[in-house]
C-alpha atoms as a PDB file:
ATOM      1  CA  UNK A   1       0.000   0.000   0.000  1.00  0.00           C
ATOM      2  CA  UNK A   2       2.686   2.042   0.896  1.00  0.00           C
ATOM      3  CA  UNK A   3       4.013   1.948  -2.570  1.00  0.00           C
ATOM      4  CA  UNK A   4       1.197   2.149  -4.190  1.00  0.00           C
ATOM      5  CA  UNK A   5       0.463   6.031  -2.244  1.00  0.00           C
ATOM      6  CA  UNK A   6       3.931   7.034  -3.479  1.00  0.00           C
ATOM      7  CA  UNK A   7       2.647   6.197  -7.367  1.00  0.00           C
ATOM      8  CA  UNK A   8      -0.509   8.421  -6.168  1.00  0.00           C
ATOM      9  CA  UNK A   9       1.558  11.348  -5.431  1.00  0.00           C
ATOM     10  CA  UNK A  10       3.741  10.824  -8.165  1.00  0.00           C
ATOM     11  CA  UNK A  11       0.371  10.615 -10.549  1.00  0.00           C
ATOM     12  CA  UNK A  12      -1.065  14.138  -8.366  1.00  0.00           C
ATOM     13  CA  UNK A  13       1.932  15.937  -9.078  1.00  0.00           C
ATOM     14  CA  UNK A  14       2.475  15.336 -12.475  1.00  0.00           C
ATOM     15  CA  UNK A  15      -1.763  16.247 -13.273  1.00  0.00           C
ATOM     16  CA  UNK A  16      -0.532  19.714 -11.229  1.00  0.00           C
ATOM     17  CA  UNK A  17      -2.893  19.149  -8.348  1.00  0.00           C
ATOM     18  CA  UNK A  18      -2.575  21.565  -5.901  1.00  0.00           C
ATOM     19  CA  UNK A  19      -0.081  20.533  -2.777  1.00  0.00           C
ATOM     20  CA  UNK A  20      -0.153  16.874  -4.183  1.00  0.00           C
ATOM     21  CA  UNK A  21       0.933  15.527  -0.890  1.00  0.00           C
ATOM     22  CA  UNK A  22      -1.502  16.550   1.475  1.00  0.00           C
ATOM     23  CA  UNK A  23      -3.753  15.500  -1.044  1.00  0.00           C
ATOM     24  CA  UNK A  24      -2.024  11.754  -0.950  1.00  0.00           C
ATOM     25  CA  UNK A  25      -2.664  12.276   2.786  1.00  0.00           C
ATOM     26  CA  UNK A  26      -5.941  12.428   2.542  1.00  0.00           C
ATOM     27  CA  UNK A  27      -6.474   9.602  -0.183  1.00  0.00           C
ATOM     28  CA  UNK A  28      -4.904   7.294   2.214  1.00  0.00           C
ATOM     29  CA  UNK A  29      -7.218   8.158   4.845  1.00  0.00           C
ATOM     30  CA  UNK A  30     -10.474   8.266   2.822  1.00  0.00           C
ATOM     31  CA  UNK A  31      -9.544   4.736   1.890  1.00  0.00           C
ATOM     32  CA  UNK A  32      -8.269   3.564   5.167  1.00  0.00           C
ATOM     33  CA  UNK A  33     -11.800   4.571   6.960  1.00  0.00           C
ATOM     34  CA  UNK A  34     -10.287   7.847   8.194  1.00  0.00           C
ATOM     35  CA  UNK A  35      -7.155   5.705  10.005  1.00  0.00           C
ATOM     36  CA  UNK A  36      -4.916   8.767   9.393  1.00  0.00           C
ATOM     37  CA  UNK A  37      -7.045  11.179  11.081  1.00  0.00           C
ATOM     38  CA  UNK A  38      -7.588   8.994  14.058  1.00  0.00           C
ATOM     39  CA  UNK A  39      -3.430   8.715  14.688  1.00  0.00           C
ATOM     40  CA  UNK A  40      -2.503   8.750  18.330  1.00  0.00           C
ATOM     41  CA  UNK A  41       1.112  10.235  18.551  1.00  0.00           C
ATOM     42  CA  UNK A  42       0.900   9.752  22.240  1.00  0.00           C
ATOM     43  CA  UNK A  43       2.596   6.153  21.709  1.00  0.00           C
ATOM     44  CA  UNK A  44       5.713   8.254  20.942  1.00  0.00           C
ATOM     45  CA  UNK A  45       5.968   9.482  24.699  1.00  0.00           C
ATOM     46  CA  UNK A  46       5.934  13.212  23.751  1.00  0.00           C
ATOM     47  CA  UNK A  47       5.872  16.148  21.181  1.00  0.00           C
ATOM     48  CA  UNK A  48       8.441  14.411  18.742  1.00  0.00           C
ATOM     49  CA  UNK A  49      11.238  16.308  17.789  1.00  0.00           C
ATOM     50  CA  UNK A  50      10.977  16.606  13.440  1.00  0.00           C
ATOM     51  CA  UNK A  51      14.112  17.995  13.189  1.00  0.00           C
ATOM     52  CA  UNK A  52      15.791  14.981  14.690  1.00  0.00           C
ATOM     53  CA  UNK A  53      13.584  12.626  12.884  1.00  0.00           C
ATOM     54  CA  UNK A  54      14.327  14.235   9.431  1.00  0.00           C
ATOM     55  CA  UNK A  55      18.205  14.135  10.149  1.00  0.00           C
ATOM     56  CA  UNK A  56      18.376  10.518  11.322  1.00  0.00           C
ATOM     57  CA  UNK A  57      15.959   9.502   8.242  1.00  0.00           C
ATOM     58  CA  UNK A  58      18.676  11.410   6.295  1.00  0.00           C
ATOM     59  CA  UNK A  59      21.559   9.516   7.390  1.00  0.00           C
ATOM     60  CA  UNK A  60      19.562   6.189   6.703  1.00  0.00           C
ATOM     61  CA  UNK A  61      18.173   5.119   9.972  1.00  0.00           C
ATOM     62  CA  UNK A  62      14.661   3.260   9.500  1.00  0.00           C
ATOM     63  CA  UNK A  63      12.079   5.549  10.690  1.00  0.00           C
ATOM     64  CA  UNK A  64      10.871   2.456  12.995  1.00  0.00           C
ATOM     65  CA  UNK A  65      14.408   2.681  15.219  1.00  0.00           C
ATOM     66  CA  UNK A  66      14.204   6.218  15.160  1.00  0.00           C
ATOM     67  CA  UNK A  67      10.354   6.210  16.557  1.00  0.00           C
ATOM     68  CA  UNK A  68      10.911   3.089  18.416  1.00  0.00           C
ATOM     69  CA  UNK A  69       7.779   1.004  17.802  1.00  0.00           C
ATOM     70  CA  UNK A  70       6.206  -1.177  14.812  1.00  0.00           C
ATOM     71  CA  UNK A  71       2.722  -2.283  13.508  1.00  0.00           C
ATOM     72  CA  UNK A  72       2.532  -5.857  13.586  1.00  0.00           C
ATOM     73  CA  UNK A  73      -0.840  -7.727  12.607  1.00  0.00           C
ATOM     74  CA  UNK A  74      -2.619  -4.051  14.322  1.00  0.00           C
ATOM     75  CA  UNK A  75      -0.566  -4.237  17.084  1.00  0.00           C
ATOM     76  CA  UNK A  76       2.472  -1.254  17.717  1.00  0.00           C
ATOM     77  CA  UNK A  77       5.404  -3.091  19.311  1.00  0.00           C
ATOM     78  CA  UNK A  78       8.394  -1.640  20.402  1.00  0.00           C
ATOM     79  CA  UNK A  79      11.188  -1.842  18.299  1.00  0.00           C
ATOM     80  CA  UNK A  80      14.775  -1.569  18.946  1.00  0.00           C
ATOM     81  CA  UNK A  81      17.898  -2.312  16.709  1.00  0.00           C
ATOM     82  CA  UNK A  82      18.916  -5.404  18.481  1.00  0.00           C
ATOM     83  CA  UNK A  83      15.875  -7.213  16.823  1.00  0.00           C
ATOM     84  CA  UNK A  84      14.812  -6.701  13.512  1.00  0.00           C
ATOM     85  CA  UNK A  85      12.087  -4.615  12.667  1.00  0.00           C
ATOM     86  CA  UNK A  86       8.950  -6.242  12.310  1.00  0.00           C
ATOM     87  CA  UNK A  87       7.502  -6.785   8.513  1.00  0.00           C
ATOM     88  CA  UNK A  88       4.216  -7.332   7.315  1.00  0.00           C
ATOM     89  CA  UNK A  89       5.184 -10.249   4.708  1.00  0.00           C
ATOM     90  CA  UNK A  90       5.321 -12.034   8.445  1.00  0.00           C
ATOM     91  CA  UNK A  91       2.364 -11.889   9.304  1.00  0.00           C
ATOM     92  CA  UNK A  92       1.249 -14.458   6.944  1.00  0.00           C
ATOM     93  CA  UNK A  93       3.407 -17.389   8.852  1.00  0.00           C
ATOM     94  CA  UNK A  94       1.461 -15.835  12.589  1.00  0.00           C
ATOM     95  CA  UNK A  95      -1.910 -16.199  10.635  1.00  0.00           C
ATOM     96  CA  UNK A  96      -1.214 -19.592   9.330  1.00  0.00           C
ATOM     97  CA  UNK A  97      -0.256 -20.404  12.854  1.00  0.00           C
ATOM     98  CA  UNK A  98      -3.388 -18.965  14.550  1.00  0.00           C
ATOM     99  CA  UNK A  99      -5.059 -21.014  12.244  1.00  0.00           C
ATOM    100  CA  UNK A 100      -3.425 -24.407  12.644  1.00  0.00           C
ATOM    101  CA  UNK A 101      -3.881 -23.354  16.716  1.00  0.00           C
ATOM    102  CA  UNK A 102      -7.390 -22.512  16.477  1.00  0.00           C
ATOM    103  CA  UNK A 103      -8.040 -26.379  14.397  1.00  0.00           C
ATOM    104  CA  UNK A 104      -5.983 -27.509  17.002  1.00  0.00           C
ATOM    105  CA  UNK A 105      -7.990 -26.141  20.000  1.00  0.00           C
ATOM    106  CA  UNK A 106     -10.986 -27.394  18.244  1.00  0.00           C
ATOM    107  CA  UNK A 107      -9.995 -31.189  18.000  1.00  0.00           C
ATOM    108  CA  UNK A 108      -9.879 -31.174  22.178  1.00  0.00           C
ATOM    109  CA  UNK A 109      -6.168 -29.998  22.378  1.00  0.00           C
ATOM    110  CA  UNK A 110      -6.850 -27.387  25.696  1.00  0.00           C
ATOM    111  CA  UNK A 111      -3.359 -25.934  26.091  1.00  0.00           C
ATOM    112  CA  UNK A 112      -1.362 -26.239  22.897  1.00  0.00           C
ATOM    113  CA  UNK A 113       2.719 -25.726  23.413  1.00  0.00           C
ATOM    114  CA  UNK A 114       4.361 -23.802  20.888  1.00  0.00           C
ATOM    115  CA  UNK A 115       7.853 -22.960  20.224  1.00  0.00           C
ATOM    116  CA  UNK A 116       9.482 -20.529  18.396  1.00  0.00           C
ATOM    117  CA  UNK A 117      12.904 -20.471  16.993  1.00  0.00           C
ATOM    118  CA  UNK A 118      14.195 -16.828  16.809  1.00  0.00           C
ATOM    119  CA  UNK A 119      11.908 -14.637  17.814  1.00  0.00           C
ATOM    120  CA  UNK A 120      13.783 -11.736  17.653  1.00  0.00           C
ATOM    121  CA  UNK A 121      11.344  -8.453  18.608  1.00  0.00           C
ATOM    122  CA  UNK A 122       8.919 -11.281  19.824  1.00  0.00           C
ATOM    123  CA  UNK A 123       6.186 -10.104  17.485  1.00  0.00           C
ATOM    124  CA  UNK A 124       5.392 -13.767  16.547  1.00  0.00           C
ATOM    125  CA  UNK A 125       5.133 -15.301  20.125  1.00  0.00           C
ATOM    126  CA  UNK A 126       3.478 -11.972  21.080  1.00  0.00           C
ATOM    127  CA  UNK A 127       0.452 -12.108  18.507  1.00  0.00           C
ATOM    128  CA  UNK A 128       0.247 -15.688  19.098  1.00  0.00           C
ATOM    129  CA  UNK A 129      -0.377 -15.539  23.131  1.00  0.00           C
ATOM    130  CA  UNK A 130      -2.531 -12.364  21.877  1.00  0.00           C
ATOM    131  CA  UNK A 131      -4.792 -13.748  19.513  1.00  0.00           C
ATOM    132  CA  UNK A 132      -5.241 -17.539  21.409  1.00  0.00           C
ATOM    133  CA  UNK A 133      -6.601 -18.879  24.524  1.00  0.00           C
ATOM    134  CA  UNK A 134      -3.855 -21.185  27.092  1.00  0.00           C
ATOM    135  CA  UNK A 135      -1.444 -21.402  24.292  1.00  0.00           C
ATOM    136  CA  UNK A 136       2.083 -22.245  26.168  1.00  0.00           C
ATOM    137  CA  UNK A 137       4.416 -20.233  24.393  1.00  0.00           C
ATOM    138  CA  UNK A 138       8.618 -20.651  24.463  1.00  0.00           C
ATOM    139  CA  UNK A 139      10.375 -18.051  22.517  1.00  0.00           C
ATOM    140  CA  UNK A 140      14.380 -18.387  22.232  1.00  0.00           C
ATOM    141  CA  UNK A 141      17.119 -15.955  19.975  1.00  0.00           C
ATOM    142  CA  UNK A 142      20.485 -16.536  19.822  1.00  0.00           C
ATOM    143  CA  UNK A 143      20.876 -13.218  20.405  1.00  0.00           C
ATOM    144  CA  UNK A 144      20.764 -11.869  24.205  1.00  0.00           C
ATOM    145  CA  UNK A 145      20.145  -7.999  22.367  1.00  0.00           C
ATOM    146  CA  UNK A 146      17.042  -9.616  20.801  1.00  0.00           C
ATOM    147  CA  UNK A 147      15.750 -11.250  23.842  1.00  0.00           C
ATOM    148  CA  UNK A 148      15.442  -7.965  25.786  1.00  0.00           C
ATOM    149  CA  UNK A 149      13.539  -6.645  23.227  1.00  0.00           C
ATOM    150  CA  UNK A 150      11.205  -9.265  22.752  1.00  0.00           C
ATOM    151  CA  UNK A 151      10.804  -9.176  27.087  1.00  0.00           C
ATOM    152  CA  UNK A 152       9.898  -5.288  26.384  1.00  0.00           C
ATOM    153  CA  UNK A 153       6.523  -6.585  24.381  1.00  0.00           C
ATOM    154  CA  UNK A 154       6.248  -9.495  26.479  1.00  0.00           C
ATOM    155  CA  UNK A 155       5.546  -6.801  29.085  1.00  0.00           C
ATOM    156  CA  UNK A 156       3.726  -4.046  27.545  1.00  0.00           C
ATOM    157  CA  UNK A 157       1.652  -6.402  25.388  1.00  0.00           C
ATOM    158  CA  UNK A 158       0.732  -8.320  28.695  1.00  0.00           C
ATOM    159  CA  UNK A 159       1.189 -11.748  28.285  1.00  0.00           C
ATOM    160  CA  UNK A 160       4.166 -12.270  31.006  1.00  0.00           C
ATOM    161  CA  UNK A 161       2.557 -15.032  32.015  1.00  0.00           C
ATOM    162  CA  UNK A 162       2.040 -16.839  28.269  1.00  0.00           C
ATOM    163  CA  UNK A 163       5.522 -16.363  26.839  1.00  0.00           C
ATOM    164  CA  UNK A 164       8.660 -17.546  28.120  1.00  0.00           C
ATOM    165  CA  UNK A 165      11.722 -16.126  26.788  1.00  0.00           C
ATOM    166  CA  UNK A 166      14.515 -18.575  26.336  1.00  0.00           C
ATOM    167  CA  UNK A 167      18.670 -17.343  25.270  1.00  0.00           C
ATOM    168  CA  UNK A 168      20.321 -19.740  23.025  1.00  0.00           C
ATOM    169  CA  UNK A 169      20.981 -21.495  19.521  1.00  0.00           C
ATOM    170  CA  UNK A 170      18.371 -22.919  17.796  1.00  0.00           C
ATOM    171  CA  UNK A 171      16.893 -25.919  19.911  1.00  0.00           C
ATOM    172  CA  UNK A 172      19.196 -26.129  22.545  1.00  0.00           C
ATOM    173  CA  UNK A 173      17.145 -23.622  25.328  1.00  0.00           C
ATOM    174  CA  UNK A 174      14.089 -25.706  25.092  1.00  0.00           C
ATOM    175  CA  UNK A 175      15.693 -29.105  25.914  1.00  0.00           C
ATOM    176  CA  UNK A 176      14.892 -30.739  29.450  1.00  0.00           C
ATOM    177  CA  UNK A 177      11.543 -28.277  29.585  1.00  0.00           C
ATOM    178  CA  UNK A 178       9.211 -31.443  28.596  1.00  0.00           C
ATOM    179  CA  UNK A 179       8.931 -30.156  25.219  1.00  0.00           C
ATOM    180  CA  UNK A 180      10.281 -32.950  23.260  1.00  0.00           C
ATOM    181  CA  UNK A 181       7.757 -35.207  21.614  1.00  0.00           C
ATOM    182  CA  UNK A 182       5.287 -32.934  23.043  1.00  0.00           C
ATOM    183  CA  UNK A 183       5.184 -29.175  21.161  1.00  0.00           C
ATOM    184  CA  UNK A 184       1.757 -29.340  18.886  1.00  0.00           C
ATOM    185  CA  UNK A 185       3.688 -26.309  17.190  1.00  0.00           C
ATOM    186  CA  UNK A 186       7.165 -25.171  15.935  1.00  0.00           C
ATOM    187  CA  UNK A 187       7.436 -22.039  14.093  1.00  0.00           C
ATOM    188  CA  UNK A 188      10.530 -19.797  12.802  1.00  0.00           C
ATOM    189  CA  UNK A 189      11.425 -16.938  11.015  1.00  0.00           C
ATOM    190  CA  UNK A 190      14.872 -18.029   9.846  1.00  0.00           C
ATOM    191  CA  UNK A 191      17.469 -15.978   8.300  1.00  0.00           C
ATOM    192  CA  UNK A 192      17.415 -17.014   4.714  1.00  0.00           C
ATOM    193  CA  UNK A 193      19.348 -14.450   2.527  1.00  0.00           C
ATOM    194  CA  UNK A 194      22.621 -15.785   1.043  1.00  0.00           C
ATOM    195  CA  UNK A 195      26.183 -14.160   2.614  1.00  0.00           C
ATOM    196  CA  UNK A 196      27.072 -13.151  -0.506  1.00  0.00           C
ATOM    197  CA  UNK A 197      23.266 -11.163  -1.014  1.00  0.00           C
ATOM    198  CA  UNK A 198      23.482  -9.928   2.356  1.00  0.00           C
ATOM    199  CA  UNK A 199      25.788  -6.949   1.130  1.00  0.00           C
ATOM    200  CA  UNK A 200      23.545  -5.981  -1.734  1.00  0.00           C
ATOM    201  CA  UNK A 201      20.537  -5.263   0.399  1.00  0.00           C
ATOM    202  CA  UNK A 202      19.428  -1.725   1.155  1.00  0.00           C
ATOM    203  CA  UNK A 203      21.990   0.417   3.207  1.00  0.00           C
ATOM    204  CA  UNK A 204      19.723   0.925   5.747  1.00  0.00           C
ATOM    205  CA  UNK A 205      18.924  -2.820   6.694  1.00  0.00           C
ATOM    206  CA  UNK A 206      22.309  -3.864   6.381  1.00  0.00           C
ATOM    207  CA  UNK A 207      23.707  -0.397   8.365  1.00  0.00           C
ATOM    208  CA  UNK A 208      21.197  -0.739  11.404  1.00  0.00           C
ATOM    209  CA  UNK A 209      19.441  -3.994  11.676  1.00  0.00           C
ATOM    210  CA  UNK A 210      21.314  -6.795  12.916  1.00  0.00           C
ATOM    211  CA  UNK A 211      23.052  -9.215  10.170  1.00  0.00           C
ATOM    212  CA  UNK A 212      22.504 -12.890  12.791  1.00  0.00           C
ATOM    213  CA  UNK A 213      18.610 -12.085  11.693  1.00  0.00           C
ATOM    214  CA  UNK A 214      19.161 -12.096   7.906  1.00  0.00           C
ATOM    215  CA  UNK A 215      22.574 -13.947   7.175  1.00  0.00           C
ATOM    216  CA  UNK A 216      22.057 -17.402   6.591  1.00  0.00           C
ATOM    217  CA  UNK A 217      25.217 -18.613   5.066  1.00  0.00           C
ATOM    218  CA  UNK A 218      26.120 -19.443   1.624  1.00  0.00           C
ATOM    219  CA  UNK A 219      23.142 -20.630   0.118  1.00  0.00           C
ATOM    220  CA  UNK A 220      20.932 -19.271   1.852  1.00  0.00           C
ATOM    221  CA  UNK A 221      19.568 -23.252   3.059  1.00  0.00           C
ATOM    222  CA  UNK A 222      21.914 -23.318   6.765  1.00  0.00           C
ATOM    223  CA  UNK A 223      18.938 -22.907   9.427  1.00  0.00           C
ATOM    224  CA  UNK A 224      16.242 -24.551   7.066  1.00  0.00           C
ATOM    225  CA  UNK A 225      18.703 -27.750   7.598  1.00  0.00           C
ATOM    226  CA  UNK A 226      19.042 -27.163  11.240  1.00  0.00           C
ATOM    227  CA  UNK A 227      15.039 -26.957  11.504  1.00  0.00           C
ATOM    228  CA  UNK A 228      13.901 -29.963   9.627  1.00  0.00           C
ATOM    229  CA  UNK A 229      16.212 -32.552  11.470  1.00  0.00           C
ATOM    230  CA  UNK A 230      15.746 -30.684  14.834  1.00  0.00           C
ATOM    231  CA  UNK A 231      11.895 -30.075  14.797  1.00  0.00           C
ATOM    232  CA  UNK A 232      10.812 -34.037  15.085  1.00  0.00           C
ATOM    233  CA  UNK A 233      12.668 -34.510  18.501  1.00  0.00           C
ATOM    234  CA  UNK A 234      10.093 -31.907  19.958  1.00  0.00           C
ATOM    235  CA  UNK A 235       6.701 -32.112  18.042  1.00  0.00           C
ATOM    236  CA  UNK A 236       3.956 -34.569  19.274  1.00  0.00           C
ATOM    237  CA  UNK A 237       2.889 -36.723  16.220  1.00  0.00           C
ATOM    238  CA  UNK A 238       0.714 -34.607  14.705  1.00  0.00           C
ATOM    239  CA  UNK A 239       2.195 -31.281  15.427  1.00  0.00           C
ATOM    240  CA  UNK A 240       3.112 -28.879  12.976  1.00  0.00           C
ATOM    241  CA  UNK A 241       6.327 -26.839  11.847  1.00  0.00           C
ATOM    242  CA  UNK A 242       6.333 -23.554  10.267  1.00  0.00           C
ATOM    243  CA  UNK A 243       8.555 -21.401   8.532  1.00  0.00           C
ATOM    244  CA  UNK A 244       9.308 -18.418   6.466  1.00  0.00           C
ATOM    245  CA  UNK A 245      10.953 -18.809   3.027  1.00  0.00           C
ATOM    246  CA  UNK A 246      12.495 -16.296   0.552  1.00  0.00           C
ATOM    247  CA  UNK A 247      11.135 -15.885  -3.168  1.00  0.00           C
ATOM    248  CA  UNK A 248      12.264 -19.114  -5.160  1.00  0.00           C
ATOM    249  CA  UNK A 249      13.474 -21.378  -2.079  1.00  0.00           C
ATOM    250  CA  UNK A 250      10.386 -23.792  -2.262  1.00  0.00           C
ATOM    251  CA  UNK A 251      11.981 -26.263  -4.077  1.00  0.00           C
ATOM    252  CA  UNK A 252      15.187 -26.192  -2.205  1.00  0.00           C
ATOM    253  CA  UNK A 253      13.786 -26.177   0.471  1.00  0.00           C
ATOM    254  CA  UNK A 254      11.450 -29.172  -0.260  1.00  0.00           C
ATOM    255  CA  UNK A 255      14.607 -31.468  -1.095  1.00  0.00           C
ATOM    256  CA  UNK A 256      15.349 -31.173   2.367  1.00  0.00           C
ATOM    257  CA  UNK A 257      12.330 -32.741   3.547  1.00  0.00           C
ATOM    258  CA  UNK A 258      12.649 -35.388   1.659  1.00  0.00           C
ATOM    259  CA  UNK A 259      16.183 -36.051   2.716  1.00  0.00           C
ATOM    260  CA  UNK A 260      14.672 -36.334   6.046  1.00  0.00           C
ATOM    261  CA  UNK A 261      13.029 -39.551   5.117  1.00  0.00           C
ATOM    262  CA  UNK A 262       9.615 -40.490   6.413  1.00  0.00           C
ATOM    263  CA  UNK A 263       8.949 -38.255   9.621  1.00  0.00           C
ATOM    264  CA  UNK A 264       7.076 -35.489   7.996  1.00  0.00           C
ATOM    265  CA  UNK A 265       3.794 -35.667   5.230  1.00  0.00           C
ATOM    266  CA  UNK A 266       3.628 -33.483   2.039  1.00  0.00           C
ATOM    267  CA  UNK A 267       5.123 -30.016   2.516  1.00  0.00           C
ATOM    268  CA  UNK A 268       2.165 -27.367   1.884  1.00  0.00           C
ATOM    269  CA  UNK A 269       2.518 -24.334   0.549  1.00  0.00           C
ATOM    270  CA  UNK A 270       1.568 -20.468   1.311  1.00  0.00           C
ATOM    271  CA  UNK A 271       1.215 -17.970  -0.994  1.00  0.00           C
ATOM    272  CA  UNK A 272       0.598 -14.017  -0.601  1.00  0.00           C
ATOM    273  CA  UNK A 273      -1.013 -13.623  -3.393  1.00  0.00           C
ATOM    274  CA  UNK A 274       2.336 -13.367  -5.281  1.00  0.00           C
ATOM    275  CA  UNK A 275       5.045 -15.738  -4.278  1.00  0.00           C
ATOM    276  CA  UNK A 276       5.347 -18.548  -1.712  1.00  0.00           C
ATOM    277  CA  UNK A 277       6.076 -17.247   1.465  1.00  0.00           C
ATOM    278  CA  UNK A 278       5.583 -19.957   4.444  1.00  0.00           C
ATOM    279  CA  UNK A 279       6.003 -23.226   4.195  1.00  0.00           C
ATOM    280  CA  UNK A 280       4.212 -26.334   6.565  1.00  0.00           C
ATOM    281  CA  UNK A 281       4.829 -29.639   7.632  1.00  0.00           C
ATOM    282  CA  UNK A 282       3.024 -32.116   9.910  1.00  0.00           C
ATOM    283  CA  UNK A 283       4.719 -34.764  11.860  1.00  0.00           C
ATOM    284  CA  UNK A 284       3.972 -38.071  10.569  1.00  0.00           C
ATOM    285  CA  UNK A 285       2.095 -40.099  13.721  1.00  0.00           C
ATOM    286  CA  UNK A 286       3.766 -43.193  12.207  1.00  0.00           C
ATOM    287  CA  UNK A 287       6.075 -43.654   9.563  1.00  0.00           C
ATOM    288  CA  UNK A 288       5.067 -45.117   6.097  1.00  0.00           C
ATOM    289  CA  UNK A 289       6.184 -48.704   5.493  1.00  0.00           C
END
């Protein structure tokens, strides 16, 4: 949407409408239901200072850092650069998770465990424990930086008592917790941009937010690996894991499964609308002879 208003103004200015920009302004609230005009700078603890925005926008800092808080599925989280900055193209892996809860739930499973793998800001684990009833929710990032972060929406979303916040790599900070064979959910946002395409992002992702979130080794396939052969020590027959892919990496990414023999069913795929974005996998309750 947001590019889509910057083609509006570009369209407004060229017909020679008057101040094309407030004019873009209102489009966008017209069409959001008057969203714009109902804005509540409040969230940003004060009068905020424009000058200061403008100059840190200027030297490339994401206007979420400099503001300190995120939408995420119509919640505003904080946001720090220790974690990265919440996106909307996530948001599709959370729904597909709510959904697979909610099924869940439905079948007579009362207090589904879920893990997450990386939860950076902790928008995933936050929504989750937001938008479900007795979900058990265990969070870990490798990254300490990350984890204080996602505490700081653990806390102001308030779902203390849902989400536990775990340090470590991978699946190591949920062993010995009576997870294993008994998670009905595992669910990641992994790194999955090649080293060598790391550097050709946009300055101001590789400048400010952290490179263990979006680095995932040569090609691209290191934590992928790492989840598939982990996942089936801690999900219940049955149980589901969940992940976010890049553009193209289905079929990659599907090899892998099938390396992994005869643990998991078919792999199903997600779409936005445009390009595969999640992909899904139950355990197998018994493997196929």
């Amino acid at each position: 949407m947001i590019e889509r208003l910057a083609e509006i103004y570009a369209e407004f200015r060229k017909q020679g409408v008057e101040d094309p920009l407030l004019e873009t302004l209102r489009f966008a609230d017209l069409v959001s239901g008057g969203a714009l005009r109902r804005a509540d700078l409040s969230i940003l603890g004060g009068e905020p200072d424009l000058a200061d925005i403008a100059r840190q926008r200027a030297e490339g800092r994401p206007l979420e850092y400099i503001l300190g808080v995120a939408p995420f599925l119509g919640e505003m989280l904080e946001c720090r650069q220790g974690a990265l900055i919440p996106r909307e193209e996530t948001e599709l892996l959370t729904l597909t998770c709510l959904g697979f809860i909610e099924k869940q739930q439905a079948a007579g499973v009362q207090v589904p465990k879920i893990i997450e793998l990386g939860t950076g800001s902790g928008n995933i684990a936050v929504l989750l424990a937001l938008r479900t009833e007795n979900a058990e929710i265990y969070a870990s990032d490798i990254s300490e930086e990350a984890v204080g972060v996602a505490a700081a929406n653990v806390e102001k979303c308030g779902v203390t008592g849902r989400v536990t916040l775990l340090s470590g790599d991978m699946f190591e900070p949920f062993r010995g917790k009576g997870l294993e064979g008994a998670t009905d959910l595992v669910v990641c946002n992994p790194p999955y941009i090649p080293s060598t395409s790391v550097d050709k992002l946009d300055n101001q992702i590789i400048d400010h937010e952290p490179r263990v979130a979006l680095d995932a080794g040569a090609y691209g396939m290191d934590i992928f690996r790492r989840l598939i052969t982990g996942a089936p020590e801690f999900l219940r027959p049955g149980g589901m894991l969940a992940f976010e892919i890049g553009a193209g990496q289905e079929k990659f990414v599907s090899r892998l499964f099938r390396k992994a023999g005869e643990v998991y069913g078919p792999v199903e795929q997600v779409d936005d609308g445009a390009e595969i974005r999640v992909l899904t996998v139950i355990r197998r309750f018994f493997p196929r002879t």
